[in-house]
PDB file of N, CA and C in Angstrom:
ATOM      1  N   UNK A   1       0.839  -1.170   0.000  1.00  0.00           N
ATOM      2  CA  UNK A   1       0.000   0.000   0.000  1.00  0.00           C
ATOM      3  C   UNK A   1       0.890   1.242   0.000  1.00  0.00           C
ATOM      4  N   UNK A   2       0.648   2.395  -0.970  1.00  0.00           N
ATOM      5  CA  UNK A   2       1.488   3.354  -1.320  1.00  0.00           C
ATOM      6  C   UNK A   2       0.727   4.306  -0.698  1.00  0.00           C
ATOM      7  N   UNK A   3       1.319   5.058   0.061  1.00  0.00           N
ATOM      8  CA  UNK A   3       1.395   6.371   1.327  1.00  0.00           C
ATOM      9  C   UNK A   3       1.756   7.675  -0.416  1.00  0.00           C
ATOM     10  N   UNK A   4       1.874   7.613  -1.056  1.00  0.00           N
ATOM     11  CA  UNK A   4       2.422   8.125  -1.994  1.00  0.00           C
ATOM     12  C   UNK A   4       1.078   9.057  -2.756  1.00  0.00           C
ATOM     13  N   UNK A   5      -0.091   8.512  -2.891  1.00  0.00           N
ATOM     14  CA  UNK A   5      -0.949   9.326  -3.588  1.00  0.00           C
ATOM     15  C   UNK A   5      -2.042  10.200  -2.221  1.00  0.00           C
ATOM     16  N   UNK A   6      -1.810  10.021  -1.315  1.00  0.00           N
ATOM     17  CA  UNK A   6      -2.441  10.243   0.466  1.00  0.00           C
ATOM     18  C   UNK A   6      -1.748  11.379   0.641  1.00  0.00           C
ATOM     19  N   UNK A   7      -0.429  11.215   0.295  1.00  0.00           N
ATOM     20  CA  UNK A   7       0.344  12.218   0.412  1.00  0.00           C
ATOM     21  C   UNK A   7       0.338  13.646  -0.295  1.00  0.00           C
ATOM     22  N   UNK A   8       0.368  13.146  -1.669  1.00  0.00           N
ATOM     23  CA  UNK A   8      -0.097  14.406  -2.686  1.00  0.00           C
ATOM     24  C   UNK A   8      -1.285  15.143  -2.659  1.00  0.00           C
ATOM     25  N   UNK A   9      -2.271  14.119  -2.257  1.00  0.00           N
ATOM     26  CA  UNK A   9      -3.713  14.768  -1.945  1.00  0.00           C
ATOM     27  C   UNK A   9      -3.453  15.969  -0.983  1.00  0.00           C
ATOM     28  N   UNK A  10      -2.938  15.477   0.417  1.00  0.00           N
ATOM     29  CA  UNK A  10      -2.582  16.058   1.484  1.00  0.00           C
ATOM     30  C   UNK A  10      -1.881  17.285   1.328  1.00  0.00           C
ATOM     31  N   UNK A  11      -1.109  17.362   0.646  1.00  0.00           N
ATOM     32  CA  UNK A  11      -0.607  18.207   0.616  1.00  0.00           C
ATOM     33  C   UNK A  11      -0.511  19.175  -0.867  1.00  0.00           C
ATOM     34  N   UNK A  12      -1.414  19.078  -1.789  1.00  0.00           N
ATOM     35  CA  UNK A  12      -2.793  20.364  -2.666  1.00  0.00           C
ATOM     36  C   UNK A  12      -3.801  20.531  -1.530  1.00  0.00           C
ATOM     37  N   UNK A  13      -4.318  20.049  -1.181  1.00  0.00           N
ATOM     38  CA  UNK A  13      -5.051  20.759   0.134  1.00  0.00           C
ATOM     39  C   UNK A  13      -4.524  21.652   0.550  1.00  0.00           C
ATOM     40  N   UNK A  14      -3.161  21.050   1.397  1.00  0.00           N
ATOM     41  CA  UNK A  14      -2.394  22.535   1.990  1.00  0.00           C
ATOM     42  C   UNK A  14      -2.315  23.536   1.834  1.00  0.00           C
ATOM     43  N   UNK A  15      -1.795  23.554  -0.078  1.00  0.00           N
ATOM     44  CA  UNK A  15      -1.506  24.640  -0.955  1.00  0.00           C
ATOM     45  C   UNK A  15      -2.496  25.174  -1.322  1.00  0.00           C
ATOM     46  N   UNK A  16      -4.016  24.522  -1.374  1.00  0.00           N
ATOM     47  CA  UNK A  16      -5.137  25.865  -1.736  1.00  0.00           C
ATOM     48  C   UNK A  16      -5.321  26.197   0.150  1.00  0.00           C
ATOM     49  N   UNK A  17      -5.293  25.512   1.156  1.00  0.00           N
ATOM     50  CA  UNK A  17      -5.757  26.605   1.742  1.00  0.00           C
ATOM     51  C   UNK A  17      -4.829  27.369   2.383  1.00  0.00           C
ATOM     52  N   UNK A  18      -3.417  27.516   1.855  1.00  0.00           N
ATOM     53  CA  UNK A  18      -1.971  28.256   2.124  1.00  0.00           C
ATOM     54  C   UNK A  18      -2.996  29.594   1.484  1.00  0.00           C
ATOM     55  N   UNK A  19      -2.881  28.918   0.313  1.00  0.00           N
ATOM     56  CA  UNK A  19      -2.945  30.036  -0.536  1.00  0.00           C
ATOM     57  C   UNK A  19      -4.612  30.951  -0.442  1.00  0.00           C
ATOM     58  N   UNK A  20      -5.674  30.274   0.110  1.00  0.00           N
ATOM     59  CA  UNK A  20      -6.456  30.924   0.244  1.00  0.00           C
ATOM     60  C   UNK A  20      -7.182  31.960   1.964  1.00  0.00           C
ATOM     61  N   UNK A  21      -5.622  31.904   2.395  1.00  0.00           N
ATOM     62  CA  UNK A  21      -5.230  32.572   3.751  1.00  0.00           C
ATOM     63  C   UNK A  21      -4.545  33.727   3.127  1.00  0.00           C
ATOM     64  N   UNK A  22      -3.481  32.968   2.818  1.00  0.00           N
ATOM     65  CA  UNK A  22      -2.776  34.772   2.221  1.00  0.00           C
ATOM     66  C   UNK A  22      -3.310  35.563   1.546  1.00  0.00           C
ATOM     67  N   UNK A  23      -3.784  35.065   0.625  1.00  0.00           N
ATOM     68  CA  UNK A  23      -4.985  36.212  -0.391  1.00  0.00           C
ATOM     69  C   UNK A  23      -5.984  36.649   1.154  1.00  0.00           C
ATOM     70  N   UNK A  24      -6.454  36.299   1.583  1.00  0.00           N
ATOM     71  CA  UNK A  24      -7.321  37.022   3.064  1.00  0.00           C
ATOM     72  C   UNK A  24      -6.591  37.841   3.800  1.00  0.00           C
ATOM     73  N   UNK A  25      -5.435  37.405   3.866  1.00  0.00           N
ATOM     74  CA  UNK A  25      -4.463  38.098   4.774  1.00  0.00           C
ATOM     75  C   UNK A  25      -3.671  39.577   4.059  1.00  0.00           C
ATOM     76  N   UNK A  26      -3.996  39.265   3.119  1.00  0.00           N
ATOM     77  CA  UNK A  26      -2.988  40.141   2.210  1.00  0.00           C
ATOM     78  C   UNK A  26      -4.284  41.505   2.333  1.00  0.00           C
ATOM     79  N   UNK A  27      -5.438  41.353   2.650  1.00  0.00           N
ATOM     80  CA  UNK A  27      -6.507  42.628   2.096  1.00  0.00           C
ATOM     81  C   UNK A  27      -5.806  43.832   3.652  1.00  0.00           C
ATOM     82  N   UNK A  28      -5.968  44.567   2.917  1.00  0.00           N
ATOM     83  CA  UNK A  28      -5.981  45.595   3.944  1.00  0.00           C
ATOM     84  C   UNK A  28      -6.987  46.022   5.188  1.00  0.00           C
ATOM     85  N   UNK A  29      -7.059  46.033   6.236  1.00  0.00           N
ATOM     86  CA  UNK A  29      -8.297  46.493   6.900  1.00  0.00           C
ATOM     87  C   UNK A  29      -8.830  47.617   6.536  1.00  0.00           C
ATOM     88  N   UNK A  30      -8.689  48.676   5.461  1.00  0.00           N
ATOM     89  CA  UNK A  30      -9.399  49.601   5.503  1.00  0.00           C
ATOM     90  C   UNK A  30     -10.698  48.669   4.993  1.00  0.00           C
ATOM     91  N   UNK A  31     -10.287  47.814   3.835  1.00  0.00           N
ATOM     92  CA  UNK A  31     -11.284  47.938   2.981  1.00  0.00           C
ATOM     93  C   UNK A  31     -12.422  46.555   3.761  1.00  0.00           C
ATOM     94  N   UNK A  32     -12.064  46.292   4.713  1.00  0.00           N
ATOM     95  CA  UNK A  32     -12.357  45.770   5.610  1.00  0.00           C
ATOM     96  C   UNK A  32     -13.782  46.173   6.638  1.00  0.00           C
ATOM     97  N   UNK A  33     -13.671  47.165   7.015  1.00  0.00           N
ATOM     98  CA  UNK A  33     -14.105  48.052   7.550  1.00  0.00           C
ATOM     99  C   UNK A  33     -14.894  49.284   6.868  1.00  0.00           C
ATOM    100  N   UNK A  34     -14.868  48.974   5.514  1.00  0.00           N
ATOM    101  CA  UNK A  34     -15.296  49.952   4.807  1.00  0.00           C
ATOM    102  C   UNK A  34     -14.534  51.573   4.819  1.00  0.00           C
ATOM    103  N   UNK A  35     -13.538  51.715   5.501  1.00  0.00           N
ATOM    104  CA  UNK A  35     -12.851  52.879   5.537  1.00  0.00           C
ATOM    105  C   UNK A  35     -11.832  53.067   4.634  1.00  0.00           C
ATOM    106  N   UNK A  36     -11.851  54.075   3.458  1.00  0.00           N
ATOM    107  CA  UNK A  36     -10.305  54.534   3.010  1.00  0.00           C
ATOM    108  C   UNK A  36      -9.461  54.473   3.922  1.00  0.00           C
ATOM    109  N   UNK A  37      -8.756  54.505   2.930  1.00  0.00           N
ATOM    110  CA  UNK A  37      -6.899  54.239   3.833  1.00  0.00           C
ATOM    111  C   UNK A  37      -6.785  55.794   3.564  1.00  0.00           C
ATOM    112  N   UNK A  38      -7.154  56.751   3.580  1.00  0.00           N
ATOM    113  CA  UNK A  38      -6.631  58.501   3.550  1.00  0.00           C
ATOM    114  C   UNK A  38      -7.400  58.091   5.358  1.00  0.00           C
ATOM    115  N   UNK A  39      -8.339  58.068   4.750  1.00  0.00           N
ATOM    116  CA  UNK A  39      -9.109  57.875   6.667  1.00  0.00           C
ATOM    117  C   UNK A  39      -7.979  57.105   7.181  1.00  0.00           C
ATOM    118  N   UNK A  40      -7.652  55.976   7.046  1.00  0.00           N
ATOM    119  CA  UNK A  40      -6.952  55.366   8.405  1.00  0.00           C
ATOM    120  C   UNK A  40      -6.087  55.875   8.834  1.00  0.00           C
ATOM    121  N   UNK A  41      -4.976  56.224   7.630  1.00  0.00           N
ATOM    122  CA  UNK A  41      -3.554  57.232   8.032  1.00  0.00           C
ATOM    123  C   UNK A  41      -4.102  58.507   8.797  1.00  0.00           C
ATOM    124  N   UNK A  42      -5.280  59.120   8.453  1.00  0.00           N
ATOM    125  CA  UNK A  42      -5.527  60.373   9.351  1.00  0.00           C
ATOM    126  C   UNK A  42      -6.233  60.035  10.605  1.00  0.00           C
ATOM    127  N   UNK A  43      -6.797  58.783  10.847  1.00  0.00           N
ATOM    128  CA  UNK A  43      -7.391  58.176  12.204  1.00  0.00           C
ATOM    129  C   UNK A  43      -5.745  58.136  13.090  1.00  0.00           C
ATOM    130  N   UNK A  44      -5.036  57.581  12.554  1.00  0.00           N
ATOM    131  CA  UNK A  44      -3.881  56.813  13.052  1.00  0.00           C
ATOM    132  C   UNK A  44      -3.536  58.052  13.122  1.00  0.00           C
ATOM    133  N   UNK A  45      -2.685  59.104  12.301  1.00  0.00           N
ATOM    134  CA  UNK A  45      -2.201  60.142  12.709  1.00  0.00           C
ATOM    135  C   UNK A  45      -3.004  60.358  14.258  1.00  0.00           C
ATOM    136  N   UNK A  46      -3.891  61.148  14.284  1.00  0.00           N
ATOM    137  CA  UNK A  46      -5.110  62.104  15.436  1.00  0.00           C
ATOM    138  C   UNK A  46      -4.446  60.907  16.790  1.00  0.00           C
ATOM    139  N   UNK A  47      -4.731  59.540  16.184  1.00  0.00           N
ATOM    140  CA  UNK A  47      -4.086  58.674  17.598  1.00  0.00           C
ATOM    141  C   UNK A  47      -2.799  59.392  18.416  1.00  0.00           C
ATOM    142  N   UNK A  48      -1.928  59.430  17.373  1.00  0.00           N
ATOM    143  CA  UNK A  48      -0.336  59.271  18.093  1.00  0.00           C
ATOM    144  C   UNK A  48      -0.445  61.367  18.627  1.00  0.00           C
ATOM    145  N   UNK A  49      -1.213  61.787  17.821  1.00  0.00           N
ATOM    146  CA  UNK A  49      -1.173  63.319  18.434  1.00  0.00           C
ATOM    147  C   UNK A  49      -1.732  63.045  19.810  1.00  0.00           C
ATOM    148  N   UNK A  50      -3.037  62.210  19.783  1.00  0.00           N
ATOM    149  CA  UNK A  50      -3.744  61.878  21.405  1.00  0.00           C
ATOM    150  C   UNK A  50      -2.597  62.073  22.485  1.00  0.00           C
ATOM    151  N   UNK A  51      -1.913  60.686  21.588  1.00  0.00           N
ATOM    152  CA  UNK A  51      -0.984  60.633  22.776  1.00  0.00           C
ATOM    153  C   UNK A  51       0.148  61.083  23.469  1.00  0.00           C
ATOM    154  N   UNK A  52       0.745  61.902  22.487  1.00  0.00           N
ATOM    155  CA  UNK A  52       1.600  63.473  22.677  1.00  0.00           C
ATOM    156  C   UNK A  52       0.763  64.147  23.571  1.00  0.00           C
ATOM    157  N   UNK A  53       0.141  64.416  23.187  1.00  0.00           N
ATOM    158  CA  UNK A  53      -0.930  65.947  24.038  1.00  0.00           C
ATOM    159  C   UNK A  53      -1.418  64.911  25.012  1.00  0.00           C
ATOM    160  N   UNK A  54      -1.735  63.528  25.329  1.00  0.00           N
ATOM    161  CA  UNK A  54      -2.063  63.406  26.690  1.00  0.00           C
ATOM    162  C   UNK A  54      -0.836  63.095  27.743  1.00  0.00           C
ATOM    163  N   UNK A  55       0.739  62.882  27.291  1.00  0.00           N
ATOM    164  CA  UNK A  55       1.787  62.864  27.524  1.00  0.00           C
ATOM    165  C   UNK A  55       1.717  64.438  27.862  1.00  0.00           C
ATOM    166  N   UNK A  56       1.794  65.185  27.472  1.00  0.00           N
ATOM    167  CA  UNK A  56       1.843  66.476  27.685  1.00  0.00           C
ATOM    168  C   UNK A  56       0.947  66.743  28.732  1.00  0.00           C
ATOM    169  N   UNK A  57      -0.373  66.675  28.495  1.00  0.00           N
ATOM    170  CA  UNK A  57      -1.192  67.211  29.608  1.00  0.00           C
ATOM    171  C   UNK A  57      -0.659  66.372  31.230  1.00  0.00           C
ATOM    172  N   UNK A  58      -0.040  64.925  30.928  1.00  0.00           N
ATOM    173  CA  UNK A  58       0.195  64.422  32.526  1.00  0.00           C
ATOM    174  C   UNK A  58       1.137  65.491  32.972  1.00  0.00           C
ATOM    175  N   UNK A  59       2.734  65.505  32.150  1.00  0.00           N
ATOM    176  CA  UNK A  59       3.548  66.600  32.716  1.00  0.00           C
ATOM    177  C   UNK A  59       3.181  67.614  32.913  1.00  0.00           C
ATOM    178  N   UNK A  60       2.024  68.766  32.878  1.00  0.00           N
ATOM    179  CA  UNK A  60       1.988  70.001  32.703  1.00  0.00           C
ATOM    180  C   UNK A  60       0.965  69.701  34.274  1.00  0.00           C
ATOM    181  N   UNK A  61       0.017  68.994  34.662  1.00  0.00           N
ATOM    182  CA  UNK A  61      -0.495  68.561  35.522  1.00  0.00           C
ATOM    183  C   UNK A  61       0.831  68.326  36.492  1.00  0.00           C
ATOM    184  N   UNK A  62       1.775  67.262  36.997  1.00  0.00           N
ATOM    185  CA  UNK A  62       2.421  67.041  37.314  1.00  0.00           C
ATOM    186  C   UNK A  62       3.243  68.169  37.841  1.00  0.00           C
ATOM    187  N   UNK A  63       3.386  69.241  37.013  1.00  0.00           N
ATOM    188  CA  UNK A  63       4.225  70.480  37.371  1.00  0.00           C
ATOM    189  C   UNK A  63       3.652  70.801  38.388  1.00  0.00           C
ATOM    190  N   UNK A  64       2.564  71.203  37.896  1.00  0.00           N
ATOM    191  CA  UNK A  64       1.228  72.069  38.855  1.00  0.00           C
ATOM    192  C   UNK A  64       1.144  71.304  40.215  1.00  0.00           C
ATOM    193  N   UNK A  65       1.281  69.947  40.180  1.00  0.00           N
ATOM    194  CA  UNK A  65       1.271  69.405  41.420  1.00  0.00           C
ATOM    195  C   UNK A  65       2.180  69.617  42.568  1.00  0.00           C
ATOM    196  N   UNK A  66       3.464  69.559  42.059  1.00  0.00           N
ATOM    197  CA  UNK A  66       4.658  69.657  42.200  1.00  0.00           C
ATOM    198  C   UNK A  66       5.118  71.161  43.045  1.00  0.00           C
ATOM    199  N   UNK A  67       4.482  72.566  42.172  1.00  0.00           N
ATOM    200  CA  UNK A  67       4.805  73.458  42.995  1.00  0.00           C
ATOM    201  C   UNK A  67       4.061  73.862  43.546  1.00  0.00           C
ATOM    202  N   UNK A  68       2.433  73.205  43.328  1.00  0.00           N
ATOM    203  CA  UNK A  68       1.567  73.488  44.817  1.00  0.00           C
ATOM    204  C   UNK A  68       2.506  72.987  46.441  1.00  0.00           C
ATOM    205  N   UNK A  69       2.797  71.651  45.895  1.00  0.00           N
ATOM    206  CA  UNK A  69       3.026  71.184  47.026  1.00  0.00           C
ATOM    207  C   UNK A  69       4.639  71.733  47.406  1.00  0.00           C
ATOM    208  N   UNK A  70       5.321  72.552  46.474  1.00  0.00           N
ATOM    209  CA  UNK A  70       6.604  73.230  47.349  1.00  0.00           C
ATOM    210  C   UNK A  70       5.814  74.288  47.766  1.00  0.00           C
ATOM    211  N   UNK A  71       4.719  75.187  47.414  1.00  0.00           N
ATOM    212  CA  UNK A  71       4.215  75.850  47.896  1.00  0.00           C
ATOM    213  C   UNK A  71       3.455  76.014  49.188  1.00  0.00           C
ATOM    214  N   UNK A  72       2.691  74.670  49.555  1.00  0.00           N
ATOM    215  CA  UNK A  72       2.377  74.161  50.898  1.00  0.00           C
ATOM    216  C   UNK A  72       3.404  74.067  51.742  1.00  0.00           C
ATOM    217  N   UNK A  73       4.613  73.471  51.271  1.00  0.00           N
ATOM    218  CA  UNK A  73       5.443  73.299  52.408  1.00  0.00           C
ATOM    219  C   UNK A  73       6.147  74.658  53.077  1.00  0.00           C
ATOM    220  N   UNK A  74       6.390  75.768  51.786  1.00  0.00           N
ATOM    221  CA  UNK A  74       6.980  76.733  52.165  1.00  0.00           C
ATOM    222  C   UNK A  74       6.004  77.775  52.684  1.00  0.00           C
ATOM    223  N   UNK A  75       4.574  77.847  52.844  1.00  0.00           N
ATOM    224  CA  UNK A  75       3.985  78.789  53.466  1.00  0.00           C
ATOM    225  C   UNK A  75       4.069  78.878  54.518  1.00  0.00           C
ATOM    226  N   UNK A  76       4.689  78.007  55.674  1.00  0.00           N
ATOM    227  CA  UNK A  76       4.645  78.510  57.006  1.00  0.00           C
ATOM    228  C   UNK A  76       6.178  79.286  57.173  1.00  0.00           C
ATOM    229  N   UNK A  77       6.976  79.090  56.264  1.00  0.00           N
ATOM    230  CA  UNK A  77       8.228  80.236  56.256  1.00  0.00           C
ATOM    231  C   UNK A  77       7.976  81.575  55.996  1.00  0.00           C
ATOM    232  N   UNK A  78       8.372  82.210  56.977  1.00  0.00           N
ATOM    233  CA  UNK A  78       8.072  84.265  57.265  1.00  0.00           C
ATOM    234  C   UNK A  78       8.940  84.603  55.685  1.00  0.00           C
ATOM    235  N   UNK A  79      10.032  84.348  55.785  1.00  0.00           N
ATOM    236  CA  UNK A  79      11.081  84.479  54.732  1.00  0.00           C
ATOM    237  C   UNK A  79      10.559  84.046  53.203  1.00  0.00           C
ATOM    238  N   UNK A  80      10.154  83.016  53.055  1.00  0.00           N
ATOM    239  CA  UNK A  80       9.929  82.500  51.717  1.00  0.00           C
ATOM    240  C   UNK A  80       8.687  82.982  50.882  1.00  0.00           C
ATOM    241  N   UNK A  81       8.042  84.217  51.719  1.00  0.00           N
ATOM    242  CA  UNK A  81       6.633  84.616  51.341  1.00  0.00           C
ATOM    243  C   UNK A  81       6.929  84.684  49.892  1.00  0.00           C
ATOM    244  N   UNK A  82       7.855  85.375  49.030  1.00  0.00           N
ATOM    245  CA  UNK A  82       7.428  85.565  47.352  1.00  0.00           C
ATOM    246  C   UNK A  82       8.031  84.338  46.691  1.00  0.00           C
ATOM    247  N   UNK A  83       8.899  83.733  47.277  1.00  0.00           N
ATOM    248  CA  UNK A  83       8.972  82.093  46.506  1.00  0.00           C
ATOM    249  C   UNK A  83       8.071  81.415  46.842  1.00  0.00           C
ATOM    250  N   UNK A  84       6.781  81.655  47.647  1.00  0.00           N
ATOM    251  CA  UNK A  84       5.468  80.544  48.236  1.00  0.00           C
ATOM    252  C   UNK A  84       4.463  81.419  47.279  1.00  0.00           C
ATOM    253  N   UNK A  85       4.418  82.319  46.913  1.00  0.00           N
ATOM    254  CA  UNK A  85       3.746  82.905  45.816  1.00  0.00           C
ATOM    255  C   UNK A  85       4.446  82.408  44.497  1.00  0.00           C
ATOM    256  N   UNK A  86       5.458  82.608  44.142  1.00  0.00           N
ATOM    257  CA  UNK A  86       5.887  82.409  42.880  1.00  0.00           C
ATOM    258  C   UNK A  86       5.672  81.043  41.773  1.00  0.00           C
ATOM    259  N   UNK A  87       5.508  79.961  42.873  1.00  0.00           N
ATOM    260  CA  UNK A  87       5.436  78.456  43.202  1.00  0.00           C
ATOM    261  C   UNK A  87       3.853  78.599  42.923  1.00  0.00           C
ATOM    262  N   UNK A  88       3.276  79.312  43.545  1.00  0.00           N
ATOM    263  CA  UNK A  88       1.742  79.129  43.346  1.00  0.00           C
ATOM    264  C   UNK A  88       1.408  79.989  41.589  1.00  0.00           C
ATOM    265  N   UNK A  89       2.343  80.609  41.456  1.00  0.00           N
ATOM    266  CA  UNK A  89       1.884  81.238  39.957  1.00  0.00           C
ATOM    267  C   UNK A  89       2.562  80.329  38.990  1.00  0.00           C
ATOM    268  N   UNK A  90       3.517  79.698  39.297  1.00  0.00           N
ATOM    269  CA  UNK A  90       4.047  78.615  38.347  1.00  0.00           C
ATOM    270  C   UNK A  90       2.666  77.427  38.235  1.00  0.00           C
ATOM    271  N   UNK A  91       2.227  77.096  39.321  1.00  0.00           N
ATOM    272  CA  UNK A  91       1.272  76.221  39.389  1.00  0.00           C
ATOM    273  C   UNK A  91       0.122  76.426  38.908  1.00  0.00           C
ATOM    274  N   UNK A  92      -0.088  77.756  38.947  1.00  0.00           N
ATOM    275  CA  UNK A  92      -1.769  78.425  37.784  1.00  0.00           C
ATOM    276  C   UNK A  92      -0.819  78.481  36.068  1.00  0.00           C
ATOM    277  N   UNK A  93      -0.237  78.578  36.095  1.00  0.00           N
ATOM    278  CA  UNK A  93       0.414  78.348  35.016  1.00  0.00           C
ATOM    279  C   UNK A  93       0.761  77.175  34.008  1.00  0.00           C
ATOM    280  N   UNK A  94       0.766  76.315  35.189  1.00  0.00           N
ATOM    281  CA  UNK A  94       0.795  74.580  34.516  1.00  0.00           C
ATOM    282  C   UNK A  94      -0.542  74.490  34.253  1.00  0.00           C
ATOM    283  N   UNK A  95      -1.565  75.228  35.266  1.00  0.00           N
ATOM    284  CA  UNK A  95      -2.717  74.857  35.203  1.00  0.00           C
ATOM    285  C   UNK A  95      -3.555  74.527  33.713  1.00  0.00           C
ATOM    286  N   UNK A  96      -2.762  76.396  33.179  1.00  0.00           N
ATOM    287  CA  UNK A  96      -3.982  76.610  32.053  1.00  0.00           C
ATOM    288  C   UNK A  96      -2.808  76.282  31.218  1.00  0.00           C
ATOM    289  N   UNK A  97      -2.140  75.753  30.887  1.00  0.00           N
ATOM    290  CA  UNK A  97      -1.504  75.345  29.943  1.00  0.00           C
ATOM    291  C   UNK A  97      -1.937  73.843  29.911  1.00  0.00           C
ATOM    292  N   UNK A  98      -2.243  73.006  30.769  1.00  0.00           N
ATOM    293  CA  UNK A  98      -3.259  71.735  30.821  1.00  0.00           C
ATOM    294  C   UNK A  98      -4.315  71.860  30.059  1.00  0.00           C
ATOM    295  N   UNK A  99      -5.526  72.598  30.960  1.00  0.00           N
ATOM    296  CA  UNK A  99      -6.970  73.113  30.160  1.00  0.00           C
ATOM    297  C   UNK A  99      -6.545  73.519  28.631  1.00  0.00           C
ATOM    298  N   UNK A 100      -5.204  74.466  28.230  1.00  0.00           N
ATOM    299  CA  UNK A 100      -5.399  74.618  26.978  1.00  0.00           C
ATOM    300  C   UNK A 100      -5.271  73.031  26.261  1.00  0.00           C
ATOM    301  N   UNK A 101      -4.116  72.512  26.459  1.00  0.00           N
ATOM    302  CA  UNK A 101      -4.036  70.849  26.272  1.00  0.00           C
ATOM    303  C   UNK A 101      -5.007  70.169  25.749  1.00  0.00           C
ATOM    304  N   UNK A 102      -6.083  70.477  26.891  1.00  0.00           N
ATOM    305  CA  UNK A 102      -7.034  69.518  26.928  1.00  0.00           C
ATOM    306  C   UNK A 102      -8.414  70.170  26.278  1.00  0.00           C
ATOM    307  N   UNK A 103      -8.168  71.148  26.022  1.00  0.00           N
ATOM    308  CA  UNK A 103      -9.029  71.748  24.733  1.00  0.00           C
ATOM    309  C   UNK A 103      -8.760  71.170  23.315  1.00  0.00           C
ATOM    310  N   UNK A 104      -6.994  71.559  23.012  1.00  0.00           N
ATOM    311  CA  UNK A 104      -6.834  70.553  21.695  1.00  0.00           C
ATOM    312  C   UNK A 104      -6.990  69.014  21.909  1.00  0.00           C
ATOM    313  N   UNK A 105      -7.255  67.910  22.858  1.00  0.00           N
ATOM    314  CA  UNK A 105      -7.335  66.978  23.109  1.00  0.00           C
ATOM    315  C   UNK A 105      -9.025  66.637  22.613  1.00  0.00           C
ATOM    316  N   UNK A 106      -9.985  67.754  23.652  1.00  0.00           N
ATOM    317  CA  UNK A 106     -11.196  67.279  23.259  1.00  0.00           C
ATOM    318  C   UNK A 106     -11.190  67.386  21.625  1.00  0.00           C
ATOM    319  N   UNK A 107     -10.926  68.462  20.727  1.00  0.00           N
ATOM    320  CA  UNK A 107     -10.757  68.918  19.600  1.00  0.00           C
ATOM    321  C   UNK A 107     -10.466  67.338  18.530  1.00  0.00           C
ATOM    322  N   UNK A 108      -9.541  66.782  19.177  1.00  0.00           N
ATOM    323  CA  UNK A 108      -8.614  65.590  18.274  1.00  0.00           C
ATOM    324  C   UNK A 108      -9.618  64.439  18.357  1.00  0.00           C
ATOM    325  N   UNK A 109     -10.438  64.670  19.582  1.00  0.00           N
ATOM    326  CA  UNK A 109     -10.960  63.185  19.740  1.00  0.00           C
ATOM    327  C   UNK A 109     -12.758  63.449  18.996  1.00  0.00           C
ATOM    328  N   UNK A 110     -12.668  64.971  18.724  1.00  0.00           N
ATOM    329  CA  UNK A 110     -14.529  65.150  18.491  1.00  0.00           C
ATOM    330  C   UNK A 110     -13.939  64.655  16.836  1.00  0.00           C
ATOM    331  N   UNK A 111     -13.148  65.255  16.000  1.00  0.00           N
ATOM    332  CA  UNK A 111     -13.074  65.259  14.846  1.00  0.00           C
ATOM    333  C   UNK A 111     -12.151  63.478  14.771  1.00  0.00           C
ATOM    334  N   UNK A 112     -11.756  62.858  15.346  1.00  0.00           N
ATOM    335  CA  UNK A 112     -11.505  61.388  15.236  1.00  0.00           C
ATOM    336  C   UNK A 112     -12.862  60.372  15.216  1.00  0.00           C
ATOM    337  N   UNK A 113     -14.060  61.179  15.970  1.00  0.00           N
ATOM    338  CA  UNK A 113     -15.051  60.426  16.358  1.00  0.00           C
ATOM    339  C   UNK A 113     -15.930  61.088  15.105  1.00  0.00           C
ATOM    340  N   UNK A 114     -15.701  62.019  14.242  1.00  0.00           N
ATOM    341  CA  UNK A 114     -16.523  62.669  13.424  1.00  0.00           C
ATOM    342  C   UNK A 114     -15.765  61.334  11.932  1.00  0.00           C
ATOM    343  N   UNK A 115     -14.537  61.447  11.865  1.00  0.00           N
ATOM    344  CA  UNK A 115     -13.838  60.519  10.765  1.00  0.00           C
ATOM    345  C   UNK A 115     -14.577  59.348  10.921  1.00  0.00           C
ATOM    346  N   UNK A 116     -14.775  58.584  12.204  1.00  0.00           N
ATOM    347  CA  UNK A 116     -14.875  57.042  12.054  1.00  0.00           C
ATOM    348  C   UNK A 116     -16.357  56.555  11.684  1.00  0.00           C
ATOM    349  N   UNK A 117     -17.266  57.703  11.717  1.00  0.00           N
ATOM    350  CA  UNK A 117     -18.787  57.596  11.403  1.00  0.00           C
ATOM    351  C   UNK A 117     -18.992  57.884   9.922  1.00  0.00           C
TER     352      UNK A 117
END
């Protein structure tokens, strides 16, 4: 008994369904999804800006945290009164430089959510 024609069968099988994976594999998800690929590159762009500007907004937060709390520590010093102010204007300063942040943030995510509809 010859293993020889079991074999060949076995393996054209393989090769159509090798081959009828890669042709599946090979499609792009835009067209997948029904989305141009100008859309995806500009979805994908708006992503990686997200995440700059929400990288940004933690540090600018973080600041603000930072010289509130040298500012707490230094208010009970008689001496340090305009560095316990100065600390507190650095800290309104991180503030609205956040809120602005997070203005272009809402901005990225209304017009990302306007693309994907």
């Amino acid at each position: 008994m010859s293993l020889r024609p079991f074999f060949l069968m076995s393996f054209t099988f393989f090769l159509i369904l090798w081959g009828f994976s890669s042709v599946v594999a090979s499609e792009p998800d835009a067209e997948i999804v029904n989305v141009p690929a100008k859309k995806m590159t500009e979805l994908e762009s708006i992503d990686s800006q997200l995440e700059e500007l929400e990288e940004m907004k933690r540090g600018f937060d973080s600041r603000a945290l930072r010289h509130d709390n040298q500012a707490e520590y230094l208010q009970f010093d008689q001496q340090a009164n305009l560095e316990t102010r100065r600390h507190l204007e650095i800290a309104e300063e991180n503030r609205k430089k956040a809120a602005l942040v997070q203005q272009r943030i809402d901005a990225l995510k209304a017009r990302r959510e306007q693309l994907s509809q």
